[in-house]
Protein backbone atom coordinates (compact mmCIF):
# COMPACT_ATOMS: atom_id res chain seq x y z
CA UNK A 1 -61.43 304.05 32.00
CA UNK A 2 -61.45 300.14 32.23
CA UNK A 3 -60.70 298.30 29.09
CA UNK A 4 -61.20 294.77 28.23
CA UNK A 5 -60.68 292.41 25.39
CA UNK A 6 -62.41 289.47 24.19
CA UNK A 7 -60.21 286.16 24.58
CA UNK A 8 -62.03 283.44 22.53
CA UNK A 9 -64.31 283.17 19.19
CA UNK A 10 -67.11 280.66 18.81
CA UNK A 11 -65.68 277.05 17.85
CA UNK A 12 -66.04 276.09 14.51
CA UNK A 13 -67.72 273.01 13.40
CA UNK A 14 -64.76 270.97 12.53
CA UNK A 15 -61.88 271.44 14.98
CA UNK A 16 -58.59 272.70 13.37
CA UNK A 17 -55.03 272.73 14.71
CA UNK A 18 -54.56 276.33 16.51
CA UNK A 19 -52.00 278.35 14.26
CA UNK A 20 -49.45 280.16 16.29
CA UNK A 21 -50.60 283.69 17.88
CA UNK A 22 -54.36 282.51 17.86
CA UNK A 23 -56.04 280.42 20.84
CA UNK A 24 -58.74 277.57 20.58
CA UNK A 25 -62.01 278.59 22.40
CA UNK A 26 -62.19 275.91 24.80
CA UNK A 27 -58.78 275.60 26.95
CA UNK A 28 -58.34 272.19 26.76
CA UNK A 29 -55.25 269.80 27.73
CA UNK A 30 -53.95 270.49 24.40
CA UNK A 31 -54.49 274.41 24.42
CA UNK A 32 -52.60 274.21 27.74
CA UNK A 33 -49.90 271.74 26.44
CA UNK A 34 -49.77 274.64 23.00
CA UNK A 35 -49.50 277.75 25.61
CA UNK A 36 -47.03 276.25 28.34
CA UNK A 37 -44.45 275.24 25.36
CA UNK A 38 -44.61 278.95 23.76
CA UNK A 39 -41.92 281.33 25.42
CA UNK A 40 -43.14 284.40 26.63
CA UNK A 41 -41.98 286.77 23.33
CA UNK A 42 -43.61 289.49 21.50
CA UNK A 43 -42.70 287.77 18.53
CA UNK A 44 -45.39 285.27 19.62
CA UNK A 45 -48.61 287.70 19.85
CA UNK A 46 -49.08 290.76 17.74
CA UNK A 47 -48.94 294.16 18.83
CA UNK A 48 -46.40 293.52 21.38
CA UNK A 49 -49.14 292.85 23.51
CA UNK A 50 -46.96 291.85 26.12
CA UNK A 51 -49.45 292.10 29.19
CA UNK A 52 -52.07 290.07 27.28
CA UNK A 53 -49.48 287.65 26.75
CA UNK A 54 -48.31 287.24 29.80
CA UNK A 55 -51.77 287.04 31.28
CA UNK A 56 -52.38 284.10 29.08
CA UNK A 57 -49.42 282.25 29.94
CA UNK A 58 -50.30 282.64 33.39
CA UNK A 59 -53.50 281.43 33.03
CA UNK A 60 -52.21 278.47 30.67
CA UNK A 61 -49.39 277.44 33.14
CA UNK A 62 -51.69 277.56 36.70
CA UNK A 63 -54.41 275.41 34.42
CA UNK A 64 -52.10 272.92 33.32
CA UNK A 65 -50.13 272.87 36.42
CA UNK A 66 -53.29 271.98 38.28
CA UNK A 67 -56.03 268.76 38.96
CA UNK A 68 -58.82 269.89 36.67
CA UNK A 69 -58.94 271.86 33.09
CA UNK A 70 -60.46 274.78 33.33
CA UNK A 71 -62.84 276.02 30.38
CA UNK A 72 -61.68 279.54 30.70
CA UNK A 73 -58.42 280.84 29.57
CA UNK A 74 -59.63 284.20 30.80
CA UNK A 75 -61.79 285.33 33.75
CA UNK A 76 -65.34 284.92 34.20
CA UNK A 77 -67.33 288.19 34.08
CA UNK A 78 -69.74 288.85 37.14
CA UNK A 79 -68.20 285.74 39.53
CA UNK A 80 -69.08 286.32 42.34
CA UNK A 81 -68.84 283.48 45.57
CA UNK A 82 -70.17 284.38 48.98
CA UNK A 83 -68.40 281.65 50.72
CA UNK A 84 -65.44 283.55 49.28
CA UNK A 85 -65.81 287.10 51.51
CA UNK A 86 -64.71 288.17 54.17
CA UNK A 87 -67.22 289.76 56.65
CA UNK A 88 -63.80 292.24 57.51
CA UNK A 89 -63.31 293.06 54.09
CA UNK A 90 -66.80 294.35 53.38
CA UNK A 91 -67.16 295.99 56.74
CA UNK A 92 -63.74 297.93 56.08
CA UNK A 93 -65.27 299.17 52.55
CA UNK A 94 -68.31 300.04 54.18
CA UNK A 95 -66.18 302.37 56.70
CA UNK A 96 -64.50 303.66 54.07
CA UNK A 97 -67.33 304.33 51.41
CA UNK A 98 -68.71 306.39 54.62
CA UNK A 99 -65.47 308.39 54.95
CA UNK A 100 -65.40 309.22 51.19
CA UNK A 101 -68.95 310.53 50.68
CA UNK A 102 -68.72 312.56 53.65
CA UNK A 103 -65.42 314.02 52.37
CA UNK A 104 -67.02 314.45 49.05
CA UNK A 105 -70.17 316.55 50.65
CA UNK A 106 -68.24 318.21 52.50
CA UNK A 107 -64.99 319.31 50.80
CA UNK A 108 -66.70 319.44 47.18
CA UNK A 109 -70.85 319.09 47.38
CA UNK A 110 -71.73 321.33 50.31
CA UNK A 111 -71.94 325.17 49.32
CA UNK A 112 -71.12 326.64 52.46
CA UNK A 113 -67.63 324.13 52.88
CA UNK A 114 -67.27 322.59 49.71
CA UNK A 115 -65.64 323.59 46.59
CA UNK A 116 -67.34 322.45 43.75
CA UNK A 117 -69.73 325.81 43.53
CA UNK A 118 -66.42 327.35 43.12
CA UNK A 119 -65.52 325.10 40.13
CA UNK A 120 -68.88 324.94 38.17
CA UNK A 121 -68.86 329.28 38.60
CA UNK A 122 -65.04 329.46 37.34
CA UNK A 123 -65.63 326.99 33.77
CA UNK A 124 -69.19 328.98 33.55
CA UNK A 125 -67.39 332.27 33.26
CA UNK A 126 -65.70 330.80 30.22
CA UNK A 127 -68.70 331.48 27.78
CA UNK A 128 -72.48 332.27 28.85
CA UNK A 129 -73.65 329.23 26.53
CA UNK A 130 -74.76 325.75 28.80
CA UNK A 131 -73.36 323.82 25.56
CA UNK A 132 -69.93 325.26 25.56
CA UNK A 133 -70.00 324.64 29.66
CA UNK A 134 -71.02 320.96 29.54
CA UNK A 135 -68.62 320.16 26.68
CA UNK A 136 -65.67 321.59 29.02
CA UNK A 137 -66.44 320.23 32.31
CA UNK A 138 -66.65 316.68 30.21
CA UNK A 139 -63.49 317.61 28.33
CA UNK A 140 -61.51 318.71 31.96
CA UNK A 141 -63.25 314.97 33.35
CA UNK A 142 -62.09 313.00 30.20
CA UNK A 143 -58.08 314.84 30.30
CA UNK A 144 -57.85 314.16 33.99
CA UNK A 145 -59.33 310.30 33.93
CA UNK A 146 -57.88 309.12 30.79
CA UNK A 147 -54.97 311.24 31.83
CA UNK A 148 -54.11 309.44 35.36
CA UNK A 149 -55.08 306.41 33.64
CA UNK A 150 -52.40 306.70 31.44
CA UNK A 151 -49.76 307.52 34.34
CA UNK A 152 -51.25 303.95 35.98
CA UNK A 153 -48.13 301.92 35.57
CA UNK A 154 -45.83 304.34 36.45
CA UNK A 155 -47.88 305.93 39.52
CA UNK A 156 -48.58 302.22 41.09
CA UNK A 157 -44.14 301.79 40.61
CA UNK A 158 -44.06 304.84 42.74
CA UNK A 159 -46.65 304.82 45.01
CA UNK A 160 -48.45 301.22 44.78
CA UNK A 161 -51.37 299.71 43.60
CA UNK A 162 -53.93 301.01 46.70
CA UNK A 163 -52.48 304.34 46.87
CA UNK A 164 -52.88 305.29 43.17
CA UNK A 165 -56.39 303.71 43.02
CA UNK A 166 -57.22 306.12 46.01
CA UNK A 167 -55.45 309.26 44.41
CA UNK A 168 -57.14 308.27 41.09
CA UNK A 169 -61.00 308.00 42.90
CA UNK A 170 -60.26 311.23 45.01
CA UNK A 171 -59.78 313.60 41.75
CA UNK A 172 -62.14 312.07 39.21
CA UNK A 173 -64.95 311.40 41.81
CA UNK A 174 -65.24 315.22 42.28
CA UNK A 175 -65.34 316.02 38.37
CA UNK A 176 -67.59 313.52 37.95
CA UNK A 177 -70.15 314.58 40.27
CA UNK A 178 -69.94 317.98 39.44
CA UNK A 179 -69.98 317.51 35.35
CA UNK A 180 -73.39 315.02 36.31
CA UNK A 181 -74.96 317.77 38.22
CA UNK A 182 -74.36 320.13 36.04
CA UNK A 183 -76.17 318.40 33.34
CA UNK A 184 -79.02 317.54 35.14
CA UNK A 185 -79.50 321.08 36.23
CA UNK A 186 -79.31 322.36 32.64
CA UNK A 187 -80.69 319.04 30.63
CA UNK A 188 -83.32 321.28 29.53
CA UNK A 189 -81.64 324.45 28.57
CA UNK A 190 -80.40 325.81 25.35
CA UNK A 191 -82.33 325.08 21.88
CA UNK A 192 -84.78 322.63 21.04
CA UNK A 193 -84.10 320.64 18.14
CA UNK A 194 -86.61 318.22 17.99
CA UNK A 195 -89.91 317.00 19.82
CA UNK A 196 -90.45 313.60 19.89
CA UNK A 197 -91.96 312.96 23.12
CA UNK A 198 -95.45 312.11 21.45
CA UNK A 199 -94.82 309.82 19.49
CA UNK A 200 -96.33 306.37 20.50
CA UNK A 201 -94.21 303.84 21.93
CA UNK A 202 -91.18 305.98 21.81
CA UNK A 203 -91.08 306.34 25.74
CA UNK A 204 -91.17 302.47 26.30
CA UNK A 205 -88.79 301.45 23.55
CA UNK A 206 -86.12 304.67 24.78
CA UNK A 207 -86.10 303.24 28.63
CA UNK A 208 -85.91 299.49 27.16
CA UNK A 209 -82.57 300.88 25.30
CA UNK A 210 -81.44 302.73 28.46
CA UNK A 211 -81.83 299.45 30.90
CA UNK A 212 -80.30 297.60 28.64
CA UNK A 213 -77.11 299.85 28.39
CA UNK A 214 -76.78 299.59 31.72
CA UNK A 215 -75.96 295.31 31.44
CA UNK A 216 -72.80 296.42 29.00
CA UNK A 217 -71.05 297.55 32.48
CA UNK A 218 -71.83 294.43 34.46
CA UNK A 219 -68.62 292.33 34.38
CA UNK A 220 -66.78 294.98 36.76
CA UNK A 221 -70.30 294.63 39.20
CA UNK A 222 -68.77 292.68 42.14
CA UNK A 223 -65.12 294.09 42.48
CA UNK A 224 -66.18 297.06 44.97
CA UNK A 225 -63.49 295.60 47.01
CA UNK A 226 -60.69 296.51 44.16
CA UNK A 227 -62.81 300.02 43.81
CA UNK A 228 -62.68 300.77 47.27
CA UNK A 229 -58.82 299.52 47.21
CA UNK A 230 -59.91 297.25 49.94
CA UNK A 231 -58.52 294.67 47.66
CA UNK A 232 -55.37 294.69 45.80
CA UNK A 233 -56.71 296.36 42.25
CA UNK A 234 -55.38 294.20 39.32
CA UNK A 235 -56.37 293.88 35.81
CA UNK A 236 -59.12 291.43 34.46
CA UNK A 237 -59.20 289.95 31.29
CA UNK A 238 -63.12 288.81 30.93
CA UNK A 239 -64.08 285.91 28.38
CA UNK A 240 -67.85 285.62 29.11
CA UNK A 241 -70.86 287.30 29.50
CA UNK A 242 -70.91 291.07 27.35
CA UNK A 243 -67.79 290.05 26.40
CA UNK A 244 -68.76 287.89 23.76
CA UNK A 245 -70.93 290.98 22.47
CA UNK A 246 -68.22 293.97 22.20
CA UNK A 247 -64.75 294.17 23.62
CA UNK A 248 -65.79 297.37 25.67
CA UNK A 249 -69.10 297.14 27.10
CA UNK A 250 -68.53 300.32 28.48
CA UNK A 251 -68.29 302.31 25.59
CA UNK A 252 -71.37 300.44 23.70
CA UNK A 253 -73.25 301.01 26.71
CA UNK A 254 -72.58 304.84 27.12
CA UNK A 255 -73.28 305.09 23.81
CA UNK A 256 -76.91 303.41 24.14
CA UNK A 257 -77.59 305.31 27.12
CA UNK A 258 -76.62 308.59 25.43
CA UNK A 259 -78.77 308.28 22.52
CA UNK A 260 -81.75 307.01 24.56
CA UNK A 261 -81.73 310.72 26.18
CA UNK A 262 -80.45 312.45 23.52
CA UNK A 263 -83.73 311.49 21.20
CA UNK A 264 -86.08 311.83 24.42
CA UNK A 265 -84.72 315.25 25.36
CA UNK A 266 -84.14 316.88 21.99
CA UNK A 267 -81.77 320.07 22.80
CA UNK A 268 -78.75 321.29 21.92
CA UNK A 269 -77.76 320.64 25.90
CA UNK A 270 -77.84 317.18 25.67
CA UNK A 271 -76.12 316.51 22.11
CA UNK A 272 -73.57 318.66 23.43
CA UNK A 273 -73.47 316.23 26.73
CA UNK A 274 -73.76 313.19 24.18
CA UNK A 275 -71.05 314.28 21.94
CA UNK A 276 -68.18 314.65 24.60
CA UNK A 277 -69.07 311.58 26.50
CA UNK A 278 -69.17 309.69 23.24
CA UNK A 279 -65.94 311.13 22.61
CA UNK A 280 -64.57 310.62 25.57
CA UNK A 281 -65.03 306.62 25.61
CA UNK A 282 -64.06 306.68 21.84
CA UNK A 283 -61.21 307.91 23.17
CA UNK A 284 -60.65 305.38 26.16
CA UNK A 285 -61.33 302.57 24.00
CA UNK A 286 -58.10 303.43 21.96
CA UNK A 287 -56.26 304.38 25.08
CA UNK A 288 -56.73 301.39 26.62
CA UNK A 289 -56.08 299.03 23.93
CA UNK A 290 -52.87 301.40 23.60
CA UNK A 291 -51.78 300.59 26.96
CA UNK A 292 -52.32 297.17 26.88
CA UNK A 293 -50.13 296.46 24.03
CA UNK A 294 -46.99 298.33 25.67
């Protein structure tokens, strides 16, 4: 799971001296001047956040090295340039999003070929309940993708960056899909706990909340490239946009989009769904942030 973190606050209304460990909101000439003359310690930034820090002395050196000042210290969220694409690149992630969805249907979707019939039978055996099912097939999902995330810097050492980003896709993809279907063939199962779909303006204001969720995941919108490993995959530190809202969009908006259906629905299936999806970007948010301070 992708974490972020917020680089800048709003300015205050009288400008004071930066204090060591904290950084001005707009990167001026002095900000750059303050970041290029601190050595890259961990005494410098707390946490031992040593990637953050030397992300922002990257960023502080290449601005101050260069013509113009920047007003970023971070990256902006959503960039996107045309001029700046290659017709190659996006034809070579086009082949290769064709390759990987016909893998998928046929080594995992399919019935006849595929083994993800085989999968959703073997956790089903487990216990005869729909809740108990959809809380382990998100539990196996969560332990696998928070689990290779985890093993990131050391798989990329071993391996590199493209070929762990493809080994990554080609196991979670699969879980995903099949914990997704699963849901949605069984969203209605299991015990009603509430019935709220009468009540007036309910409908509008749940799939208001649910398109709106759906903006919280927007900053990571244009790298397909880095998805597809077509491009080099690298971490991004994003200063605007949802940033400036919560440090992990992702999280707040799986958390909007789960309540949105778990009040429309009402059944024990889908607080069950709710609860381990919650749980499991509760749980990335501290991973993440754990990672990025090694």
């Amino acid at each position: 799971m992708a974490s972020s973190i917020l680089l800048s606050h709003p300015l205050p209304s009288r400008l004071h001296f930066p204090k060591p460990g904290f950084l001005p909101h707009s990167a001026s000439k002095f900000t750059s001047f303050y970041l290029k003359s601190i050595t890259p310690r961990k005494t410098h930034l707390p946490n031992g956040a040593t990637k953050f820090s030397s992300f922002v002395l990257k960023a502080a050196n290449t601005e101050a090295d260069g013509d113009e000042v920047s007003l970023l210290v971070g990256e902006d969220s959503a960039e996107f340039f045309l001029s700046k694409q290659k017709i190659s690149s996006w034809v070579y992630f086009t082949v290769v999003l064709g390759v990987v969805l016909y893998a998928l249907n046929v080594v995992w979707i399919d019935n006849t070929t595929g083994y993800g019939k085989v999968y959703i039978e073997a956790v089903s055996s487990i216990s005869d309940s729909p809740e108990v099912v959809m809380l382990l097939l998100t539990l196996i999902f969560a332990i696998v993708h928070s689990g290779l995330a985890s093993l990131r810097d050391t798989g990329e050492k071993i391996i590199g960056e493209r070929a762990f980003r493809v080994l990554f896709a080609g196991i979670s993809l699969p879980l995903a899909v099949s914990t997704v279907v699963y849901f949605i063939n069984h969203r209605y199962d299991g015990v009603q706990l509430w019935q709220l779909q009468g009540v007036p303006g309910l409908h509008e204001f749940l799939w208001f909340s649910n398109f709106i969720s759906f903006f919280f995941l927007y900053p990571s919108t244009f790298n397909l490239l880095e998805v597809a490993a077509v491009d080099k995959p690298k971490m991004h530190l994003w200063e605007t946009g949802i940033m400036r809202i919560t440090r992990h969009p992702q999280m707040v908006g799986q958390v909007i989009w789960c309540l949105a259906h778990t009040i429309w629905i009402g059944n024990s299936v889908a607080v069950a769904a709710s609860v381990g999806l919650i749980a499991h970007h509760l749980f990335g948010v501290w991973n993440g942030d754990r990672r990025l301070a090694i």
